[in-house]
N, C-alpha and C. Protein backbone atom coordinates (compact mmCIF):
# COMPACT_ATOMS: atom_id res chain seq x y z
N UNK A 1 24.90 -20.01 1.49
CA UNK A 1 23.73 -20.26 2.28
C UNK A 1 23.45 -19.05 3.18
N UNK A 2 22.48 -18.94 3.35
CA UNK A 2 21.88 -17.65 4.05
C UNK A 2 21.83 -17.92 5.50
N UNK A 3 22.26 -17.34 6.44
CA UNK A 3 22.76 -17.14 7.88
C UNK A 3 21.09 -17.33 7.94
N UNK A 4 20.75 -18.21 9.72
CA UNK A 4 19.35 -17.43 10.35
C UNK A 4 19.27 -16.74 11.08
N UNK A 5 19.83 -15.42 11.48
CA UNK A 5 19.49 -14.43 11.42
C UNK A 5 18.68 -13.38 10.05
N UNK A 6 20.09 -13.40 9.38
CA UNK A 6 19.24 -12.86 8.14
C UNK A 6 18.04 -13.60 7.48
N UNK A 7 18.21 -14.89 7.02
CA UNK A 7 16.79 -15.31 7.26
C UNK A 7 15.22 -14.97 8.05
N UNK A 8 15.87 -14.97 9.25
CA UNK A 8 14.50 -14.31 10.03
C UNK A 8 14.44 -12.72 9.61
N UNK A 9 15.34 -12.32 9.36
CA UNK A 9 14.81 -10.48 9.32
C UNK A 9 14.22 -10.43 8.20
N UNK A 10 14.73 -11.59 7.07
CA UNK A 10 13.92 -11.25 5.48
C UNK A 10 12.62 -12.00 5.51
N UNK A 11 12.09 -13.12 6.40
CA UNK A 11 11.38 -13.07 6.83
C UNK A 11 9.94 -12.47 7.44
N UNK A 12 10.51 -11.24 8.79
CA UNK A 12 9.97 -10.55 9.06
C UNK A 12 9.58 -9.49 8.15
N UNK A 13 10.70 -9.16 7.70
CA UNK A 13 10.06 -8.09 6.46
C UNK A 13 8.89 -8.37 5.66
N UNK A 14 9.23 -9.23 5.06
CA UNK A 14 8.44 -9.67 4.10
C UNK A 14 7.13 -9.91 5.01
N UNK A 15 6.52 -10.50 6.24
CA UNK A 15 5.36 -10.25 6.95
C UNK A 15 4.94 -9.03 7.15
N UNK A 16 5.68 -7.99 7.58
CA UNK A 16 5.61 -6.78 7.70
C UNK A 16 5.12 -6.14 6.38
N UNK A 17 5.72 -6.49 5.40
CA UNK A 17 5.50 -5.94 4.30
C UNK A 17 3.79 -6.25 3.69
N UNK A 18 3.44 -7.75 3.66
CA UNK A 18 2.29 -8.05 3.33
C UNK A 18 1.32 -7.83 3.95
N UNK A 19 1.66 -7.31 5.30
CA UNK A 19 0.46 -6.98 6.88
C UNK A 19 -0.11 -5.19 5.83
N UNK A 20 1.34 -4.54 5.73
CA UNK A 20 1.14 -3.45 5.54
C UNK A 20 0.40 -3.36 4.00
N UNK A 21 0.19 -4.29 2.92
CA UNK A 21 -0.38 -3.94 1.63
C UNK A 21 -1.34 -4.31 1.73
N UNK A 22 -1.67 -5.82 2.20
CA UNK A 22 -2.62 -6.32 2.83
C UNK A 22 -3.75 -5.49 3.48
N UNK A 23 -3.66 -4.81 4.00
CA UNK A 23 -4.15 -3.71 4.67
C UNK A 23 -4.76 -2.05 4.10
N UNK A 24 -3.40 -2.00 3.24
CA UNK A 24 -3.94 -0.99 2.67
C UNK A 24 -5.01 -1.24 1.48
N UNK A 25 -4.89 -2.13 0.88
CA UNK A 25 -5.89 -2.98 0.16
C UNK A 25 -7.34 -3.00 0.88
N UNK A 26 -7.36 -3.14 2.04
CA UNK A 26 -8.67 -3.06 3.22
C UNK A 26 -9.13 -1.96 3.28
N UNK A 27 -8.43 -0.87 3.41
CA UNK A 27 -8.62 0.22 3.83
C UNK A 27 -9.52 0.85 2.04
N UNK A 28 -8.63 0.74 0.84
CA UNK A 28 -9.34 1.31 0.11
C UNK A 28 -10.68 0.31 -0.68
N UNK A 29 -10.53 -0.92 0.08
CA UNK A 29 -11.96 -1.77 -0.80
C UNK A 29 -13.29 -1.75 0.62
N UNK A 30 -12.67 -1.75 1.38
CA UNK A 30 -13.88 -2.07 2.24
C UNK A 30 -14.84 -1.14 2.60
N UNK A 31 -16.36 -1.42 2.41
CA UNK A 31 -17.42 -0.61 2.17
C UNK A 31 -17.63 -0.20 3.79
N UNK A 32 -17.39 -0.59 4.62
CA UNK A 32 -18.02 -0.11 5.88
C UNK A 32 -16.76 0.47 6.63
N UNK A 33 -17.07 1.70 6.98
CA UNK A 33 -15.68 3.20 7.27
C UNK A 33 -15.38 2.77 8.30
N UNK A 34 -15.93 1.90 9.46
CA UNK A 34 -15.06 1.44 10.39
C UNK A 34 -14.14 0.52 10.69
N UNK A 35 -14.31 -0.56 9.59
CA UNK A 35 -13.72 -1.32 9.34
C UNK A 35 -12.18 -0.73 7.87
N UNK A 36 -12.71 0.10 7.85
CA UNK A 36 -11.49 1.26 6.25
C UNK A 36 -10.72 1.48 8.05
N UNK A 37 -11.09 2.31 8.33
CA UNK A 37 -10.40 2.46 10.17
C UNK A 37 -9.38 1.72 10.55
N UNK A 38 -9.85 0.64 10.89
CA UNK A 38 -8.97 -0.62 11.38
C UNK A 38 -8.29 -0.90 10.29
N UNK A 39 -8.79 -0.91 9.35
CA UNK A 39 -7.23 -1.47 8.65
C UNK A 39 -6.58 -0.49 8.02
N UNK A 40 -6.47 0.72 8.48
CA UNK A 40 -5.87 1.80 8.44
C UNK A 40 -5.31 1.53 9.82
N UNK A 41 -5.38 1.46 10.62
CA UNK A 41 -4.74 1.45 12.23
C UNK A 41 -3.76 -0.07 12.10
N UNK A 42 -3.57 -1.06 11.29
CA UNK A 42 -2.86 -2.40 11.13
C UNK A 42 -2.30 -1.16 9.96
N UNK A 43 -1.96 -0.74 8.94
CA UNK A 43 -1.33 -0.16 8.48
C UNK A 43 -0.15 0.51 8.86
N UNK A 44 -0.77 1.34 10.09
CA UNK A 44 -0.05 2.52 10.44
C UNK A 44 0.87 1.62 11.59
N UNK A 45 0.46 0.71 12.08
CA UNK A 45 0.92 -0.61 13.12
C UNK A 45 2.22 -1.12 12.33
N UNK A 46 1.77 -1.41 11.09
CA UNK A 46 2.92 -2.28 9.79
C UNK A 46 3.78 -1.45 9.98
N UNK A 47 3.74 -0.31 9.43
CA UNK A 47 4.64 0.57 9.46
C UNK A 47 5.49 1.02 10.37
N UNK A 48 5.02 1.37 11.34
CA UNK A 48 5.82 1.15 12.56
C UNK A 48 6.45 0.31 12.96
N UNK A 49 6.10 -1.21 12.57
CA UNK A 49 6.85 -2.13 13.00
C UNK A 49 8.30 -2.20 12.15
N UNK A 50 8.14 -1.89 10.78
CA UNK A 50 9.31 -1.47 9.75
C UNK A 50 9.91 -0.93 10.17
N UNK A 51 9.47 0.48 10.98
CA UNK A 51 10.67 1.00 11.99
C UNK A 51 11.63 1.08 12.43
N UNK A 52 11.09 -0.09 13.10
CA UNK A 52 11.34 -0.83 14.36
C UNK A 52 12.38 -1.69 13.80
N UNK A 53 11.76 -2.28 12.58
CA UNK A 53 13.39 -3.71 11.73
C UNK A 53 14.23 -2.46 11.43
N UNK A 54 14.07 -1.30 10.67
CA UNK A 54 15.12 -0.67 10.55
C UNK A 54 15.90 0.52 11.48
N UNK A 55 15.79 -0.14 12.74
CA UNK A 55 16.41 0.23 13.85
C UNK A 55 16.33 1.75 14.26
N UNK A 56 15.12 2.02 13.77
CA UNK A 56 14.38 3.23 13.90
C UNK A 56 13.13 3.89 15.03
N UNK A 57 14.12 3.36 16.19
CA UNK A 57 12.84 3.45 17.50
C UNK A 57 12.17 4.60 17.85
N UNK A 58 12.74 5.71 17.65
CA UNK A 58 12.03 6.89 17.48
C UNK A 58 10.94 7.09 16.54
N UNK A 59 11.15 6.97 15.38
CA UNK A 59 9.88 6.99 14.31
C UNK A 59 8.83 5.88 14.62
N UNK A 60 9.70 4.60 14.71
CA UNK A 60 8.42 4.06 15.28
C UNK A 60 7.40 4.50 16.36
N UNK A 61 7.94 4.58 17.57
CA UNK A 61 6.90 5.66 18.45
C UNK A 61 6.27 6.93 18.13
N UNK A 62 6.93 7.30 17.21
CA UNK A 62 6.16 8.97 16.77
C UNK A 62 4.65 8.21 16.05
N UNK A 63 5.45 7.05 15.28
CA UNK A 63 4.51 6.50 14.17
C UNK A 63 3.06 6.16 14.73
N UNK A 64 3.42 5.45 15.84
CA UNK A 64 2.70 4.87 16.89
C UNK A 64 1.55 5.76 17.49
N UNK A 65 2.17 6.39 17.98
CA UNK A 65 1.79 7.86 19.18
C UNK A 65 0.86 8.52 18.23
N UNK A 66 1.68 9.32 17.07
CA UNK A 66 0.77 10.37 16.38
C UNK A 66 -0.36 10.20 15.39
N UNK A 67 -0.27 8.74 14.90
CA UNK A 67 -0.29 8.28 13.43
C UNK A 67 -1.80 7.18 13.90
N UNK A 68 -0.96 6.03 14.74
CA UNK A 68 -1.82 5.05 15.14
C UNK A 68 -3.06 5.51 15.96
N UNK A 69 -2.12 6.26 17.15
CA UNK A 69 -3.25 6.32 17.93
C UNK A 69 -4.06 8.42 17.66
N UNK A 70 -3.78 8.80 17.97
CA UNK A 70 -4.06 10.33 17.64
C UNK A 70 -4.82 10.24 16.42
N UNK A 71 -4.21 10.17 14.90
CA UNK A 71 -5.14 10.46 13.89
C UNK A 71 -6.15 8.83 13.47
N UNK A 72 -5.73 8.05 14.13
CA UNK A 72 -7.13 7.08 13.44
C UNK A 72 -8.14 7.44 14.72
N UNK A 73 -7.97 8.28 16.25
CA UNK A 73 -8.50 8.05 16.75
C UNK A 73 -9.74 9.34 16.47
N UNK A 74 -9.22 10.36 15.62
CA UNK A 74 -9.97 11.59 15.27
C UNK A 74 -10.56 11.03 13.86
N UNK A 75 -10.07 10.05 13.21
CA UNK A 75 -11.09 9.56 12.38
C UNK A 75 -12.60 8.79 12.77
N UNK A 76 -12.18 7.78 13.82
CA UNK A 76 -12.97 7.54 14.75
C UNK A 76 -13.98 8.28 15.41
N UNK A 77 -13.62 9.26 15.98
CA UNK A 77 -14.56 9.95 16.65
C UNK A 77 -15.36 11.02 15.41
N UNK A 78 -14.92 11.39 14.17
CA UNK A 78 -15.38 11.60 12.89
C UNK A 78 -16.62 11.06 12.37
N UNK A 79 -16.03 9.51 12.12
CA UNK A 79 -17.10 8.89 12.34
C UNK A 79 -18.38 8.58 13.23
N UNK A 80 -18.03 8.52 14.28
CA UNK A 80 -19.22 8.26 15.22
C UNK A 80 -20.09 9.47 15.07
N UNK A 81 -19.35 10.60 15.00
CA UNK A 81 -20.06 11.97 14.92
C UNK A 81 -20.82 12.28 13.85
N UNK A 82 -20.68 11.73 12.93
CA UNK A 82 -21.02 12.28 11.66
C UNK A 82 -22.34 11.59 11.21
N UNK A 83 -23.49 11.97 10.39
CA UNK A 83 -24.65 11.39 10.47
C UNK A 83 -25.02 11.03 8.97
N UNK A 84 -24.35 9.49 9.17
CA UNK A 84 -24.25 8.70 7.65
C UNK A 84 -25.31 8.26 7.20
N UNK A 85 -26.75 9.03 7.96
CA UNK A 85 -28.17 8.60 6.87
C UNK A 85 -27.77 9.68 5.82
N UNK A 86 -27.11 10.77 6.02
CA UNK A 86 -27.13 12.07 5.05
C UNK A 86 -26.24 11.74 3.85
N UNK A 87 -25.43 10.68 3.79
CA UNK A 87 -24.96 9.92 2.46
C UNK A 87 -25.20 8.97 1.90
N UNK A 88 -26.35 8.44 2.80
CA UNK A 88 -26.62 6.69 1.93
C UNK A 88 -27.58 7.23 0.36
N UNK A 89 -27.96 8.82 0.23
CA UNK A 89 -28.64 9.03 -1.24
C UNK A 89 -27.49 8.60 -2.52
N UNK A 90 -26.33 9.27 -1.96
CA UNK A 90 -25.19 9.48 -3.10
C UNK A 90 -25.05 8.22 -3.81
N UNK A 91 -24.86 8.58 -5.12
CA UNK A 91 -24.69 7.93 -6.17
C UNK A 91 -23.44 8.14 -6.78
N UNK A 92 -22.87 6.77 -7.59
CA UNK A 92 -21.66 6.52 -8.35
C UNK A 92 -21.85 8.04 -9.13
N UNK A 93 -20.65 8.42 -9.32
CA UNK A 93 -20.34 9.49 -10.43
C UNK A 93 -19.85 9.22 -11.34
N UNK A 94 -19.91 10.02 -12.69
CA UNK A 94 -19.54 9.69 -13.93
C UNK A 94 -17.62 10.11 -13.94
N UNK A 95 -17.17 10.11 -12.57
CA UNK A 95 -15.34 10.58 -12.87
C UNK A 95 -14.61 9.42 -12.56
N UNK A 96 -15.07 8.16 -12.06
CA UNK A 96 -14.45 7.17 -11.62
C UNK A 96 -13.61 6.76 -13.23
N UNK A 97 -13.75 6.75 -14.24
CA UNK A 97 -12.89 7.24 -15.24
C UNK A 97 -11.42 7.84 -15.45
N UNK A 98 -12.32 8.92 -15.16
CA UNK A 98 -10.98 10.16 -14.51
C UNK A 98 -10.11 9.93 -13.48
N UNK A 99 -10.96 9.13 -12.75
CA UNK A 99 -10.06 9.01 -11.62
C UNK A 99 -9.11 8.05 -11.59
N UNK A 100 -9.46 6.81 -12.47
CA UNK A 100 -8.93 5.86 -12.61
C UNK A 100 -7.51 6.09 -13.70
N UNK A 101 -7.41 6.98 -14.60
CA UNK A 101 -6.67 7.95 -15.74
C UNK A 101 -5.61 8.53 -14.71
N UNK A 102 -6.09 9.16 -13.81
CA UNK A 102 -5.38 10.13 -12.99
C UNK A 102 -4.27 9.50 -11.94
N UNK A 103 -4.78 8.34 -11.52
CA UNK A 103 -3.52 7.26 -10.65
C UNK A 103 -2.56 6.76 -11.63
N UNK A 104 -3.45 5.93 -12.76
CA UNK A 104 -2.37 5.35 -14.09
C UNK A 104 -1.29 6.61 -14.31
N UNK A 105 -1.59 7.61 -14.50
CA UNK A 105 -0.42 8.63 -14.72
C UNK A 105 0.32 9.44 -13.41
N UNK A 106 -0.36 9.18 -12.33
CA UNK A 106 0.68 9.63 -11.17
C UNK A 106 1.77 8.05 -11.18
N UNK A 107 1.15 6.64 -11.13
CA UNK A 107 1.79 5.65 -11.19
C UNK A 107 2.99 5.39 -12.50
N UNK A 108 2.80 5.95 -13.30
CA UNK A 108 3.51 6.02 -14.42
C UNK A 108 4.66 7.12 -14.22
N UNK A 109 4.52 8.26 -13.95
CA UNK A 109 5.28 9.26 -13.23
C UNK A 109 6.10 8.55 -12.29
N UNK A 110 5.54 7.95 -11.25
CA UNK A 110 6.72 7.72 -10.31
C UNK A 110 7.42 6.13 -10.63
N UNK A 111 6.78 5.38 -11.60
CA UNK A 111 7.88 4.47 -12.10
C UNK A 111 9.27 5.10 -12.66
N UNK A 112 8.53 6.28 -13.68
CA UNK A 112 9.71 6.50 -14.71
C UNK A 112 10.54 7.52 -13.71
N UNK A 113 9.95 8.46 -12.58
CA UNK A 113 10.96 8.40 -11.60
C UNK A 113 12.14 7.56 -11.16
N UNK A 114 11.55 6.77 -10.43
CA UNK A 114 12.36 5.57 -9.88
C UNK A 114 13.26 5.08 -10.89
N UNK A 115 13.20 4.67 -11.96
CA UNK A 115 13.97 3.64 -12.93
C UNK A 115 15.12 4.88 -13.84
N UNK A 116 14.51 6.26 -13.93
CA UNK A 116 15.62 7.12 -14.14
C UNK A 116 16.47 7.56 -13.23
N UNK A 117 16.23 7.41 -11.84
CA UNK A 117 16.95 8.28 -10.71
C UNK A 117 18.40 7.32 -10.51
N UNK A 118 19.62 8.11 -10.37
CA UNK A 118 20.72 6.94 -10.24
C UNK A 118 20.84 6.50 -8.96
N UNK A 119 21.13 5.36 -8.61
CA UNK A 119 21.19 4.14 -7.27
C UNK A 119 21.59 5.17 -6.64
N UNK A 120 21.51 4.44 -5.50
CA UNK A 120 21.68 4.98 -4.06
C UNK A 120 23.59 4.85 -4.21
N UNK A 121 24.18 5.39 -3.11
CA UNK A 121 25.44 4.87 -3.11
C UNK A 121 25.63 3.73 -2.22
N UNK A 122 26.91 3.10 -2.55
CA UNK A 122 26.95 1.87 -1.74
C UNK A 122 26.97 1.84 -0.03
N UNK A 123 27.20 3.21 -0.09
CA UNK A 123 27.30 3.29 2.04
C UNK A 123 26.90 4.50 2.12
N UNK A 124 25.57 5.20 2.66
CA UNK A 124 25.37 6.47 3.31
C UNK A 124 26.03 6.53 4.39
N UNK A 125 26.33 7.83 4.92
CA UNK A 125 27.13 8.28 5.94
C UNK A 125 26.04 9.04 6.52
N UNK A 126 25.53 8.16 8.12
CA UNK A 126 24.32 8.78 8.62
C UNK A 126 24.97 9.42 9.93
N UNK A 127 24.08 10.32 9.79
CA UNK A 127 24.49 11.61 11.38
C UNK A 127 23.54 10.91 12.17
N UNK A 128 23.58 10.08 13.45
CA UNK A 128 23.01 10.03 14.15
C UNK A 128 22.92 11.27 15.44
N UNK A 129 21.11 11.90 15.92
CA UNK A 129 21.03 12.62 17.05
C UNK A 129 19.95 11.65 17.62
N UNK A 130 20.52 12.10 19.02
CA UNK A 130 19.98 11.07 20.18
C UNK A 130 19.22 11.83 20.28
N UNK A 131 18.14 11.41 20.83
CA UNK A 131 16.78 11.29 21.83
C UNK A 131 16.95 12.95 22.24
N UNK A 132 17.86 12.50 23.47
CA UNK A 132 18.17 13.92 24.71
C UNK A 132 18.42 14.72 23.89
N UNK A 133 19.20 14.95 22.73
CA UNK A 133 19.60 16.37 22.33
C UNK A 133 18.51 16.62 21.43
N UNK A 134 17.27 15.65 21.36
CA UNK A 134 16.22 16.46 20.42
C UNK A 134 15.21 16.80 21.83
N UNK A 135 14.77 16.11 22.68
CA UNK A 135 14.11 16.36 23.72
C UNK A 135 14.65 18.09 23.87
N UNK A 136 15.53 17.98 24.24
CA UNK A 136 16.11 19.51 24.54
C UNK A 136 15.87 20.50 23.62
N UNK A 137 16.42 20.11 22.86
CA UNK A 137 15.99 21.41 21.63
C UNK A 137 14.80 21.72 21.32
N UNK A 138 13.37 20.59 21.35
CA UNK A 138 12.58 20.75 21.16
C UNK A 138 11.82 21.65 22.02
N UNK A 139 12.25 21.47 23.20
CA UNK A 139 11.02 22.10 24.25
C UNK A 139 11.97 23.11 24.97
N UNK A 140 13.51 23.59 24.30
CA UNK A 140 14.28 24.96 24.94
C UNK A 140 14.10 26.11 23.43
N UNK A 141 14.45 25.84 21.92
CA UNK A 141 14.79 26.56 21.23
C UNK A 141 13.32 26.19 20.73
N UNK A 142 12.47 25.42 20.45
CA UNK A 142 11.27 25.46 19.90
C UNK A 142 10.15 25.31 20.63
N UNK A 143 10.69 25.75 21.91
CA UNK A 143 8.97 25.70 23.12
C UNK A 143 7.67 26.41 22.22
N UNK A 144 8.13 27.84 21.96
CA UNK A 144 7.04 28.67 21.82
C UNK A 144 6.07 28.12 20.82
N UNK A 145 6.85 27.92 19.51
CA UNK A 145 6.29 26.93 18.25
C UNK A 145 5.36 25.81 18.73
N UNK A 146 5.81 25.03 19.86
CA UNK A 146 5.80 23.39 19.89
C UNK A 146 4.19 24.07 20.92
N UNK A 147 3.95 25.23 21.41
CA UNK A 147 2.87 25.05 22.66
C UNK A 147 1.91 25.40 21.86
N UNK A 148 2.30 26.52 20.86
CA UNK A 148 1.31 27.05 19.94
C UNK A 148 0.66 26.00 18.87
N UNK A 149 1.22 25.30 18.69
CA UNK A 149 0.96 24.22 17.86
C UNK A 149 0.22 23.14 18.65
N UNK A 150 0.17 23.14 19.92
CA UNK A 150 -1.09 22.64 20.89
C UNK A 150 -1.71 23.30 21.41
N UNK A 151 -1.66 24.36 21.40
CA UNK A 151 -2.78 25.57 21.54
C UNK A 151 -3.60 25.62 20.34
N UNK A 152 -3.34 25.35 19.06
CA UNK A 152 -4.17 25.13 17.79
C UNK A 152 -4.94 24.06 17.83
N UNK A 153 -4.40 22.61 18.69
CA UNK A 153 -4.98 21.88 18.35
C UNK A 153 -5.74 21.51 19.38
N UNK A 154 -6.10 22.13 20.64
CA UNK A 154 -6.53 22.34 21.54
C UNK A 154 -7.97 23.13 21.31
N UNK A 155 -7.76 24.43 20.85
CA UNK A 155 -9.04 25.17 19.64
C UNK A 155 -9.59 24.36 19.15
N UNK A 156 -9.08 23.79 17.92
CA UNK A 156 -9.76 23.05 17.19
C UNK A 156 -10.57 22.05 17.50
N UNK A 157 -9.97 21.20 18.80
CA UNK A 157 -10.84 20.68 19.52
C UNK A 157 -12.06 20.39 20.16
N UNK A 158 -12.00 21.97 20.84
CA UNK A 158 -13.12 22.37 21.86
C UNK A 158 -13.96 23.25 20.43
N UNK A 159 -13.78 24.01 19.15
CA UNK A 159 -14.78 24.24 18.11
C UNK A 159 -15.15 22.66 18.10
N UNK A 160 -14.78 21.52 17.78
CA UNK A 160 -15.38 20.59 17.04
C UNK A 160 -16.34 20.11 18.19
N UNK A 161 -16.06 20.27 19.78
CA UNK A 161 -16.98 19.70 20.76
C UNK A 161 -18.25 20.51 20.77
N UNK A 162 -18.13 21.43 20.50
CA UNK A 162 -19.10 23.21 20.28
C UNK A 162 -20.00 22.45 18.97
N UNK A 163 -19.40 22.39 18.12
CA UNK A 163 -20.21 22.10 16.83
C UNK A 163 -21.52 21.31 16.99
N UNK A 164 -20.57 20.00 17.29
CA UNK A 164 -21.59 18.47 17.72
C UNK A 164 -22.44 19.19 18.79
N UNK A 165 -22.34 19.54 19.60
CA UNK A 165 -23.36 20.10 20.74
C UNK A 165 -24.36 20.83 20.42
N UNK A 166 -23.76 21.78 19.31
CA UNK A 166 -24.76 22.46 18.75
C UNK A 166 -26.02 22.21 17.49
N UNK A 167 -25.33 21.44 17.64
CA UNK A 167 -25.74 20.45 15.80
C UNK A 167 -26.59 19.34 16.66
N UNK A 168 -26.63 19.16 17.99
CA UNK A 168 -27.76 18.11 18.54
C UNK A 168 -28.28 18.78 18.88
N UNK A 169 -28.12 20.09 19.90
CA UNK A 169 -29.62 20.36 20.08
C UNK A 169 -30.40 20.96 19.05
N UNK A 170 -29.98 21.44 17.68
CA UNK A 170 -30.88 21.48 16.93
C UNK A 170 -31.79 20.91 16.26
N UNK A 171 -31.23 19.28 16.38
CA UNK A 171 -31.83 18.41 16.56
C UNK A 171 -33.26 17.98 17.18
N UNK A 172 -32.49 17.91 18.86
CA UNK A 172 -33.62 17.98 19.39
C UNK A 172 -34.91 19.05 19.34
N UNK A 173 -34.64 20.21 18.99
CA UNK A 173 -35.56 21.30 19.37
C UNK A 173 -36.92 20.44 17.89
């Protein structure tokens, strides 16, 4: 008989699991991009919460931080920005074919991956590093990297605020 503990964690999984397909299912059927959004943001939420069951509190917050809130929130503001009378002309294309050919054989690829690769072993031997000794390293041996890499995305920023500004008053004129 199955303990309840483990019960509840196979449980949770399994919610976790259906939040997260569930979702991604949303994300690629649903016709209106803000609503593809949100259930891209319950996705990236699922996932994190997996994390979180596999006692992974760091990734979960990165997941959270970078994933949830940061990139659905630049999709977001993507959207609002972007001027979707200039796509309602487009029409179905003749590659949805192709395209449909092209998953069947990436999906086929990574079955026959999976089912050739040999099992895992019965016990990995994991190196755990704490928190503090990545905090440290990150911002003593990789400051310069870690500022420049928000100095890029800082640019990129203030071009994309430049753009929209510029792209309305041409508008207006």
């Amino acid at each position: 008989m199955i303990e309840n503990s483990s019960l509840a964690s196979i449980i949770i999984f399994y919610l976790l699991a259906i939040t997260v397909i569930a979702s991604a299912i949303g994300v690629v059927t649903s016709k209106n991009v803000m609503l593809a959004c949100l259930s891209l943001l319950a996705v990236l939420l699922g996932i994190a919460g997996l994390f979180i069951f596999l006692a992974a509190e760091f990734m979960a917050l990165v997941q959270i931080l970078i994933y949830g809130g940061t990139v659905v929130t630049v999709i977001v503001f993507a959207i609002i920005l972007t001027n979707l009378k200039d796509f309602s002309n487009l029409k179905s294309t003749k590659q949805a074919p192709f395209a449909i050919l092209a998953c069947i054989a990436a999906l086929t690829c990574l079955i026959i991956g999976i089912v050739s690769s040999p099992a895992l072993p019965a016990k990995l031997e994991l190196n755990y590093i704490s928190l503090t000794f990545l905090g440290r390293y990150l911002f003593t041996d990789w400051a310069i990297p870690f500022e420049l890499a928000s100095l890029v995305l800082l640019i990129a920023l203030i071009g994309a605020v430049l753009m929209v500004k510029t792209s309305r008053e041409g508008e207006n004129d």
